[in-house]
N, C-alpha and C. Protein backbone atom coordinates (compact mmCIF):
# COMPACT_ATOMS: atom_id res chain seq x y z
N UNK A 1 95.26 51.68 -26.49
CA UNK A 1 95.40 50.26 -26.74
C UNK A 1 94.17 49.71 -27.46
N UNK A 2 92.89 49.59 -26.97
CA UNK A 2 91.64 49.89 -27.67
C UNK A 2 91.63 50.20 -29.04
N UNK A 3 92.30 51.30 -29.37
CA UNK A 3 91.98 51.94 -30.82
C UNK A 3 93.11 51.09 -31.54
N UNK A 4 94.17 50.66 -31.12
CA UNK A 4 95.04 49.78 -32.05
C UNK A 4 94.49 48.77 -32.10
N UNK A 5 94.15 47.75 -31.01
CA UNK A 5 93.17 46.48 -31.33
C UNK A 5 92.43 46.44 -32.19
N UNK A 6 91.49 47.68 -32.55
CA UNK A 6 90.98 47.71 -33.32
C UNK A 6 91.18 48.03 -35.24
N UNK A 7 92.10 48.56 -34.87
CA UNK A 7 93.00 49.03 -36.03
C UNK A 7 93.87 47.88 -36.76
N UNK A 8 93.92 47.04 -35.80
CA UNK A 8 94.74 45.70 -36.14
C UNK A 8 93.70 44.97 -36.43
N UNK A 9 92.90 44.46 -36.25
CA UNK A 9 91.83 43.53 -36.65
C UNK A 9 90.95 44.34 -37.90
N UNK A 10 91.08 45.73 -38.49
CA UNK A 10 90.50 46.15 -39.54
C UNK A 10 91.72 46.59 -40.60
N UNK A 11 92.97 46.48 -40.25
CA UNK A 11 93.50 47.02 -40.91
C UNK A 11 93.69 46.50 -42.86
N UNK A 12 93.13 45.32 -43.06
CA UNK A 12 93.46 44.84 -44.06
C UNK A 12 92.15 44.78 -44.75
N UNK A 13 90.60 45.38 -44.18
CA UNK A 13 89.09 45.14 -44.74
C UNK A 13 89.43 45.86 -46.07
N UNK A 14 89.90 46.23 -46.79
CA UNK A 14 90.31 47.24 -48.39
C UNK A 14 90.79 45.69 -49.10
N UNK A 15 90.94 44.51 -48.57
CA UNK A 15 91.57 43.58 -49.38
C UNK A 15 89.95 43.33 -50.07
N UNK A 16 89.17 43.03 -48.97
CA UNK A 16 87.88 42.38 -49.91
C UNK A 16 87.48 43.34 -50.95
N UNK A 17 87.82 43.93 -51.35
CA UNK A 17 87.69 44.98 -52.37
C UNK A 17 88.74 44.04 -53.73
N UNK A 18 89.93 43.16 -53.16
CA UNK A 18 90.73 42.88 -53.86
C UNK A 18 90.24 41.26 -54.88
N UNK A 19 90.09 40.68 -56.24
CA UNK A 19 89.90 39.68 -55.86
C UNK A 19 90.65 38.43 -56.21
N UNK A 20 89.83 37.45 -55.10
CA UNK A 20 90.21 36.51 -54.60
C UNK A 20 91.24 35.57 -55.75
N UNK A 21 91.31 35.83 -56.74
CA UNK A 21 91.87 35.08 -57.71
C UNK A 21 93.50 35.82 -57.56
N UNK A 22 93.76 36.82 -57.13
CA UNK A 22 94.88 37.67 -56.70
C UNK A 22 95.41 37.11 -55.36
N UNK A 23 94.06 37.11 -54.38
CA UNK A 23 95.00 37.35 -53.26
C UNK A 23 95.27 35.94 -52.82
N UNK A 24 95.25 35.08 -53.68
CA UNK A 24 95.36 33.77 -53.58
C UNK A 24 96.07 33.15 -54.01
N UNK A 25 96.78 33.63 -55.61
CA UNK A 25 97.42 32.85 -56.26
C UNK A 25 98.69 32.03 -55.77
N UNK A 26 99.00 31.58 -56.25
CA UNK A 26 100.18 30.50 -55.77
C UNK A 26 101.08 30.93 -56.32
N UNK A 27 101.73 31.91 -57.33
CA UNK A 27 102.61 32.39 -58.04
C UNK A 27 102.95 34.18 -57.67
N UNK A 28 104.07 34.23 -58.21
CA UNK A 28 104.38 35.38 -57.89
C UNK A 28 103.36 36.60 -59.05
N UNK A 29 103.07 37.95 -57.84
CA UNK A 29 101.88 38.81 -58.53
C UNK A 29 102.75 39.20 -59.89
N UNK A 30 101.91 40.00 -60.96
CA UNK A 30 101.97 40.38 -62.06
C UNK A 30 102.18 42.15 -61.44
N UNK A 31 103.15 43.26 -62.43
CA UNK A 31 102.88 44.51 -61.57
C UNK A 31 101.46 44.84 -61.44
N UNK A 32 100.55 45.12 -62.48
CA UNK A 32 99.39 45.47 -62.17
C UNK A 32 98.31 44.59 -61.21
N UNK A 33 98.91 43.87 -60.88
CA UNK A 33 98.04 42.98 -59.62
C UNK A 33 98.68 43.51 -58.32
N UNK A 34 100.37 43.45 -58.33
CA UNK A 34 100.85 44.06 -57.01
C UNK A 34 100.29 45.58 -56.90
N UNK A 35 99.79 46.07 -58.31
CA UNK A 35 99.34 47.79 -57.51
C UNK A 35 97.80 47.49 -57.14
N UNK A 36 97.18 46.76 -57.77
CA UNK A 36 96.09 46.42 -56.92
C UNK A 36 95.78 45.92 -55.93
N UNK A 37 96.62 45.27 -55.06
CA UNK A 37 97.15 45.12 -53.92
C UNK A 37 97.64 46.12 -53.19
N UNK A 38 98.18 47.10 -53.48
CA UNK A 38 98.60 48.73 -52.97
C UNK A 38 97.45 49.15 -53.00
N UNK A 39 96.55 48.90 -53.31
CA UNK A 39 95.31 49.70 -53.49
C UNK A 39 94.55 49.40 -51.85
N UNK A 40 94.45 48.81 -51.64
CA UNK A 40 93.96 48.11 -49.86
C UNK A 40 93.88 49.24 -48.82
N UNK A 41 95.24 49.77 -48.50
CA UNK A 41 94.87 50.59 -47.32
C UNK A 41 93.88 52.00 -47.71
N UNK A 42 93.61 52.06 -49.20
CA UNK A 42 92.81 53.33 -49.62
C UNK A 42 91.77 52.31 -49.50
N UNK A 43 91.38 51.58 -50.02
CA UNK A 43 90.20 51.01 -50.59
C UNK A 43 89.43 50.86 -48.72
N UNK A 44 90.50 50.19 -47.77
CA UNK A 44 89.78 50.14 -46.57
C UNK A 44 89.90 51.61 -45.82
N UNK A 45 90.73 52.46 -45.93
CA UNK A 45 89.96 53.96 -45.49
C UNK A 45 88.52 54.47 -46.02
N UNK A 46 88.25 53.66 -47.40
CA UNK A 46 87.26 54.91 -48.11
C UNK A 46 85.84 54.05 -46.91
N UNK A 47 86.03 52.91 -46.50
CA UNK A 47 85.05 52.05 -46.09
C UNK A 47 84.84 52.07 -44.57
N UNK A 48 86.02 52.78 -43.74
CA UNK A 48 85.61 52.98 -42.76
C UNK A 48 86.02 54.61 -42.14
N UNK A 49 86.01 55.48 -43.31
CA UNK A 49 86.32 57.14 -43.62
C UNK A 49 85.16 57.67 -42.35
N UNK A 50 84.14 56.95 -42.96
CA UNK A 50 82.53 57.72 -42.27
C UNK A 50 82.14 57.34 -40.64
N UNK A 51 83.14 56.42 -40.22
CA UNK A 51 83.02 56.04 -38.93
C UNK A 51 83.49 57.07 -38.26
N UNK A 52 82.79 57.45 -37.09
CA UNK A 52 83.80 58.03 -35.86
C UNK A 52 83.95 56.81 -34.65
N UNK A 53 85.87 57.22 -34.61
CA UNK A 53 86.09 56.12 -33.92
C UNK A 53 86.67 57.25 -32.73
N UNK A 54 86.68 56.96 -31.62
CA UNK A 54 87.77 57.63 -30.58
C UNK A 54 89.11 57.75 -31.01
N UNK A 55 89.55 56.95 -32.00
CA UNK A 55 90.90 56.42 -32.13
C UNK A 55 91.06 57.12 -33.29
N UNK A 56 92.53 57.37 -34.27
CA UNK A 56 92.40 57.20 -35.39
C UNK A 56 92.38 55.98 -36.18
N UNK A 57 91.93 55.19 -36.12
CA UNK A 57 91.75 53.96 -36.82
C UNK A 57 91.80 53.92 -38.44
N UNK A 58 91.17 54.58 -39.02
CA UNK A 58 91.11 55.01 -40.16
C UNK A 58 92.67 54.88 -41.11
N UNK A 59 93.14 56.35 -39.87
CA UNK A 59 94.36 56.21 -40.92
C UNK A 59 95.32 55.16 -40.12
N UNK A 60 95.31 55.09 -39.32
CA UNK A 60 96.12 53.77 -38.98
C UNK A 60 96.21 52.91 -40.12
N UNK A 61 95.26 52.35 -40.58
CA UNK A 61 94.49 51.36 -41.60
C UNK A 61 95.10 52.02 -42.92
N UNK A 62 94.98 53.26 -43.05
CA UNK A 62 95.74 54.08 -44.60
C UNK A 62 97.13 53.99 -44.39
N UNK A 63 97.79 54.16 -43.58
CA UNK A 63 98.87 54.42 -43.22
C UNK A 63 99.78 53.31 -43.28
N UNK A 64 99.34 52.06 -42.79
CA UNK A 64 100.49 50.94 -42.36
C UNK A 64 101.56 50.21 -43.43
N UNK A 65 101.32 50.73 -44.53
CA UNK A 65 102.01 50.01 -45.33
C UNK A 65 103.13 51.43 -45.44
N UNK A 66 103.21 52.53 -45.18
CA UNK A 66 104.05 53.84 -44.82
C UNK A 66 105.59 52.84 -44.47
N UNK A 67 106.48 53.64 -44.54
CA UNK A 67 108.12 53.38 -44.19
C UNK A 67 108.39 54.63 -43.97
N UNK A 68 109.16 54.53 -42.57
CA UNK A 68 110.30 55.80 -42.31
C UNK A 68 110.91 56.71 -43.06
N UNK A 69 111.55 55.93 -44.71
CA UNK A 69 112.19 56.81 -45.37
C UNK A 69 111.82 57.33 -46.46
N UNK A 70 109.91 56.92 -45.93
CA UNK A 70 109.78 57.34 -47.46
C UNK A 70 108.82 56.26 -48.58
N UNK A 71 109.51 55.21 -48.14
CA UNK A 71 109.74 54.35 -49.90
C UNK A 71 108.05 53.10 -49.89
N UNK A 72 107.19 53.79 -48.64
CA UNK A 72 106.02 52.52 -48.39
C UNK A 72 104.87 53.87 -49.28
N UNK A 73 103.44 52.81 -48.89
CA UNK A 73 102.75 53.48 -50.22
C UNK A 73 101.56 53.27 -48.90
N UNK A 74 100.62 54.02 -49.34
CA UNK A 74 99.77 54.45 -50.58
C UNK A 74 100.47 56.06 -50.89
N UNK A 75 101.09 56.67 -49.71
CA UNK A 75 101.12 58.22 -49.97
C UNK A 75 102.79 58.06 -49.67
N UNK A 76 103.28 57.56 -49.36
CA UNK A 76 105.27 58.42 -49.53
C UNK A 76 105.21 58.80 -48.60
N UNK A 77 104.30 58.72 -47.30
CA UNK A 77 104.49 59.51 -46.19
C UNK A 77 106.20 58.60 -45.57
N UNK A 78 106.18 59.62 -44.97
CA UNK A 78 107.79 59.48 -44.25
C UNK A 78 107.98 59.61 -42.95
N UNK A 79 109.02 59.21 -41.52
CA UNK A 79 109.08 59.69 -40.02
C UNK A 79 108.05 60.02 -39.69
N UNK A 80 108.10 61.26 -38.93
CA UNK A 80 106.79 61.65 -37.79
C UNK A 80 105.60 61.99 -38.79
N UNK A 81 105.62 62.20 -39.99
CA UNK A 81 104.17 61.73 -40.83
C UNK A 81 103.47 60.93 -40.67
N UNK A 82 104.08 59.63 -40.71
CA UNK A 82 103.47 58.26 -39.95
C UNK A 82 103.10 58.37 -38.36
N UNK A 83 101.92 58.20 -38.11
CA UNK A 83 101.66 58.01 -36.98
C UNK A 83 101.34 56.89 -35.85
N UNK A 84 101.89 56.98 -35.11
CA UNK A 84 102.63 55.93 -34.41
C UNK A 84 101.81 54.40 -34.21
N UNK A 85 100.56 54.79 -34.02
CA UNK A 85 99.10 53.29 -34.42
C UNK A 85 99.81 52.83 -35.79
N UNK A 86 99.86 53.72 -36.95
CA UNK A 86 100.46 52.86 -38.22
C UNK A 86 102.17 52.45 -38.11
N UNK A 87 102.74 52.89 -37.65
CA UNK A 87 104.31 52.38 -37.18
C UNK A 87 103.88 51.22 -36.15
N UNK A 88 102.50 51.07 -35.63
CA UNK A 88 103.37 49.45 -34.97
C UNK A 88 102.41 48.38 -35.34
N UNK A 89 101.58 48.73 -36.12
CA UNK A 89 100.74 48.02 -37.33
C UNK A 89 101.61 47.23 -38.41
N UNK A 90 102.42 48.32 -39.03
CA UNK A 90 103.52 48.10 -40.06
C UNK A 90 104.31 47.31 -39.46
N UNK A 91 104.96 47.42 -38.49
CA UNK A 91 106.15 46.25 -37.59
C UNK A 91 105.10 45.11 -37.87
N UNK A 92 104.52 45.23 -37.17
CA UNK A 92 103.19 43.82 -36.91
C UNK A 92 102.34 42.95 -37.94
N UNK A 93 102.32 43.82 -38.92
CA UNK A 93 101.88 43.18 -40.64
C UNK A 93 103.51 42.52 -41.00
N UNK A 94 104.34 43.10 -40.70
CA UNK A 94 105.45 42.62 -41.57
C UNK A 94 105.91 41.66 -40.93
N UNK A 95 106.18 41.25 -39.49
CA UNK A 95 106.51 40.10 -39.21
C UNK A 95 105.37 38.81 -39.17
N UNK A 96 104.37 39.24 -39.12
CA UNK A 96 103.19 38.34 -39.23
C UNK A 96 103.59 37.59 -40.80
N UNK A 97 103.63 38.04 -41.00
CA UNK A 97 103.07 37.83 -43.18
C UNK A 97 104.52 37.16 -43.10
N UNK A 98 105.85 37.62 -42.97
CA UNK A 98 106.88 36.88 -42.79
C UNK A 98 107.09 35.51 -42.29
N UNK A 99 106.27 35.42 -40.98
CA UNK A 99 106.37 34.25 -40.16
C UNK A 99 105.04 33.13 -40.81
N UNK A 100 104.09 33.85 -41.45
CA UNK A 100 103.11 33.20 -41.74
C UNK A 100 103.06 32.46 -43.32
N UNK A 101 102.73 31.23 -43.58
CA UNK A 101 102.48 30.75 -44.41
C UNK A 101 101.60 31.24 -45.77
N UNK A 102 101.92 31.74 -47.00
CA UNK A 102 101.06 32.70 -47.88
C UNK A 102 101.36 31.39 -49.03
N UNK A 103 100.10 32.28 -49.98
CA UNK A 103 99.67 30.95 -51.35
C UNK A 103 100.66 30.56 -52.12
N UNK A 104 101.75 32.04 -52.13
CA UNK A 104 102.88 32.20 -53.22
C UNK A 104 104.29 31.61 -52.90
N UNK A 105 104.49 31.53 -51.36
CA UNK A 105 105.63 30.84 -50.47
C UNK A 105 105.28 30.13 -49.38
N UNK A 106 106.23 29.36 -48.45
CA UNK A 106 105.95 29.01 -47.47
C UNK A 106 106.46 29.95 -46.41
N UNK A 107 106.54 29.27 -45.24
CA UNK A 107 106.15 30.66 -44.13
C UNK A 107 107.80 30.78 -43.87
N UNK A 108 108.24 32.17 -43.61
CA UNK A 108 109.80 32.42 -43.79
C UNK A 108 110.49 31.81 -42.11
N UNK A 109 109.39 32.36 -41.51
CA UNK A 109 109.54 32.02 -39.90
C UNK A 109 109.93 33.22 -39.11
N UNK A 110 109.82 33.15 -38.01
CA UNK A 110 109.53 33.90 -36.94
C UNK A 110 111.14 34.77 -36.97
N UNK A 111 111.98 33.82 -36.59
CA UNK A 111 113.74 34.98 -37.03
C UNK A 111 114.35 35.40 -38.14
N UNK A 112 113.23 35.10 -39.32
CA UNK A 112 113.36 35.76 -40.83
C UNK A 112 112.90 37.14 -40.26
N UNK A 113 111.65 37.14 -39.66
CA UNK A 113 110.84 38.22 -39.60
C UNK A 113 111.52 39.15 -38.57
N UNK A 114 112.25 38.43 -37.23
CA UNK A 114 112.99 39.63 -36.54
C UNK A 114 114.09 40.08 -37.16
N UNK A 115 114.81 39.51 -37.75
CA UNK A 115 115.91 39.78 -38.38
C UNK A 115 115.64 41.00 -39.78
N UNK A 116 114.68 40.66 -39.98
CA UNK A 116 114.13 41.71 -41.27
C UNK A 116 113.82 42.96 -40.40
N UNK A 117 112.84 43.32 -39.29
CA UNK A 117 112.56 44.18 -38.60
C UNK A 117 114.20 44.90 -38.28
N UNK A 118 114.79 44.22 -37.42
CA UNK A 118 115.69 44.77 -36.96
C UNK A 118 117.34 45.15 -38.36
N UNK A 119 117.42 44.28 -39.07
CA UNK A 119 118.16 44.83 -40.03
C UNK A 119 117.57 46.25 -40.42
N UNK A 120 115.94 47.08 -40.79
CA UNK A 120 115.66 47.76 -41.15
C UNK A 120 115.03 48.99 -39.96
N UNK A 121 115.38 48.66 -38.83
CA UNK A 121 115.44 49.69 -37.95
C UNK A 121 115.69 50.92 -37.87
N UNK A 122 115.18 52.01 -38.14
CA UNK A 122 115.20 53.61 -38.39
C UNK A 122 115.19 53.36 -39.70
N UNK A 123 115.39 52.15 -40.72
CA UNK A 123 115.10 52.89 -41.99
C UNK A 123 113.68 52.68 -42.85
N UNK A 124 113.07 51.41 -42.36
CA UNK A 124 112.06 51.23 -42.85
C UNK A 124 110.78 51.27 -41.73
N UNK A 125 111.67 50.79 -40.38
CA UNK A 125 110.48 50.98 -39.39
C UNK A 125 111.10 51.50 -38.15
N UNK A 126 110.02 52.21 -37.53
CA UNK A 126 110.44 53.00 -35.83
C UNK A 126 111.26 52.03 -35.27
N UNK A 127 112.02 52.81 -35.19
CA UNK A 127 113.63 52.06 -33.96
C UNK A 127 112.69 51.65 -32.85
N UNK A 128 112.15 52.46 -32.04
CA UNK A 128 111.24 51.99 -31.12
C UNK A 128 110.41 50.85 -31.07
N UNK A 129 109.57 51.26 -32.33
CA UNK A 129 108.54 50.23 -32.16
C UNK A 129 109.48 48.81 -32.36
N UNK A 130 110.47 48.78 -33.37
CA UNK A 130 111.13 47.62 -33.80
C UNK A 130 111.88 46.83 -32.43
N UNK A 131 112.24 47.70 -31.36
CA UNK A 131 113.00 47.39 -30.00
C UNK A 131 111.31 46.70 -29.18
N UNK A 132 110.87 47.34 -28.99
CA UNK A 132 109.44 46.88 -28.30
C UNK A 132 108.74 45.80 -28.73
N UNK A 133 109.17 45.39 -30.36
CA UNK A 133 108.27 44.02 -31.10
C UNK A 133 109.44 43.11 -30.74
N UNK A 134 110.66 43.27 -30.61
CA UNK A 134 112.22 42.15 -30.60
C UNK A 134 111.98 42.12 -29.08
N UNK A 135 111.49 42.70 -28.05
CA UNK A 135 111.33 42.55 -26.54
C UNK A 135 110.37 41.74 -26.45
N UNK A 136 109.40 42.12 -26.49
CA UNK A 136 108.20 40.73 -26.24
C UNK A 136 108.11 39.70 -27.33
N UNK A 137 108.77 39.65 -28.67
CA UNK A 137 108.93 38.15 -28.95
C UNK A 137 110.26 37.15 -28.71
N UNK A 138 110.91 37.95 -28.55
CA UNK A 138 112.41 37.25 -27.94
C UNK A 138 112.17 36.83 -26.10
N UNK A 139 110.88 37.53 -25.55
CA UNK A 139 111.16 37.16 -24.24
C UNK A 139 109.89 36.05 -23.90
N UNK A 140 109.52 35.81 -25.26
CA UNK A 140 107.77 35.32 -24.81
C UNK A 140 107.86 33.81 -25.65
N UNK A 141 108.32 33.09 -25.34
CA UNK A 141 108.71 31.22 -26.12
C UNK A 141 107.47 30.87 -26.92
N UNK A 142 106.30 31.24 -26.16
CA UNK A 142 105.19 31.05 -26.91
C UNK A 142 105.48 31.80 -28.50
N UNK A 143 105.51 32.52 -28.79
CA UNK A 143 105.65 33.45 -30.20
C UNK A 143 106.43 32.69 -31.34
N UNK A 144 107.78 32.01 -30.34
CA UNK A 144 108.46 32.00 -31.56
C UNK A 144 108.66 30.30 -31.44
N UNK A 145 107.52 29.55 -31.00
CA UNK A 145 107.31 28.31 -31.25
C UNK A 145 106.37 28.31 -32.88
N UNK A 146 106.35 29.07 -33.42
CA UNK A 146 105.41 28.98 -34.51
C UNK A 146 106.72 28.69 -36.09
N UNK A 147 107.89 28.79 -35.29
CA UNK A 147 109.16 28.48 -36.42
C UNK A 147 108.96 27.26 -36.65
């Protein structure tokens, strides 16, 4: 639990690498800005590569933008390639950023974001983890007062 806390609160340090005139704009990215934006979970592995953590943190942090079938980046990793700190990172970036207000949209809301999770269940993210994120925000009022 420890090493994901931590993994969650570093998982996005490869953005300050990104800049601010990008990760800000109010308009939709250009492709070569969205791959510089793909660039993040490398850019924050190369920065915390040299740490020893108890945890894997690292690749948690490389990993989270990964999908089940394949189709997430930086590497195409796929299923049990992904390891399970980055499968509930990935659930957890994606409904966050969904529910949350960004420069380019307004915030989709909290049952955009379960509904996206769970429409893409075994294909983009762990059936599991996706059942375990729809359990504690469907049972917890606090969470989904942020609609």
């Amino acid at each position: 639990m420890e090493g994901l806390r931590l993994a969650a609160l570093l998982h996005d340090i490869g953005k300050m690498a990104i800049p601010a005139e990008i990760l800000t704009a109010p308009r939709r990215l250009t492709e070569p800005e969205l791959q510089l934006i793909r660039l993040h979970p490398v850019l924050g592995f190369e920065v915390l590569k040299g740490i020893e953590f108890p945890w894997p943190v690292s690749q948690a942090m490389l990993q989270h933008h990964e999908r089940m079938d394949g189709s997430g980046y930086p590497n195409g990793l796929r299923g049990e390639a992904i390891i399970p700190e980055a499968r509930i990172l990935g659930v957890a970036d994606v409904v966050e950023s969904m529910a949350s207000h960004r420069p380019y949209r307004a915030a989709l809301g909290m049952e955009a974001a379960l509904e996206e999770i769970s429409r893409n269940s075994g294909v983009l993210y762990d059936p599991q983890v996706v059942e375990a994120c729809l359990a504690v925000c469907r049972n917890n009022p606090v969470v989904l007062v942020q609609d």
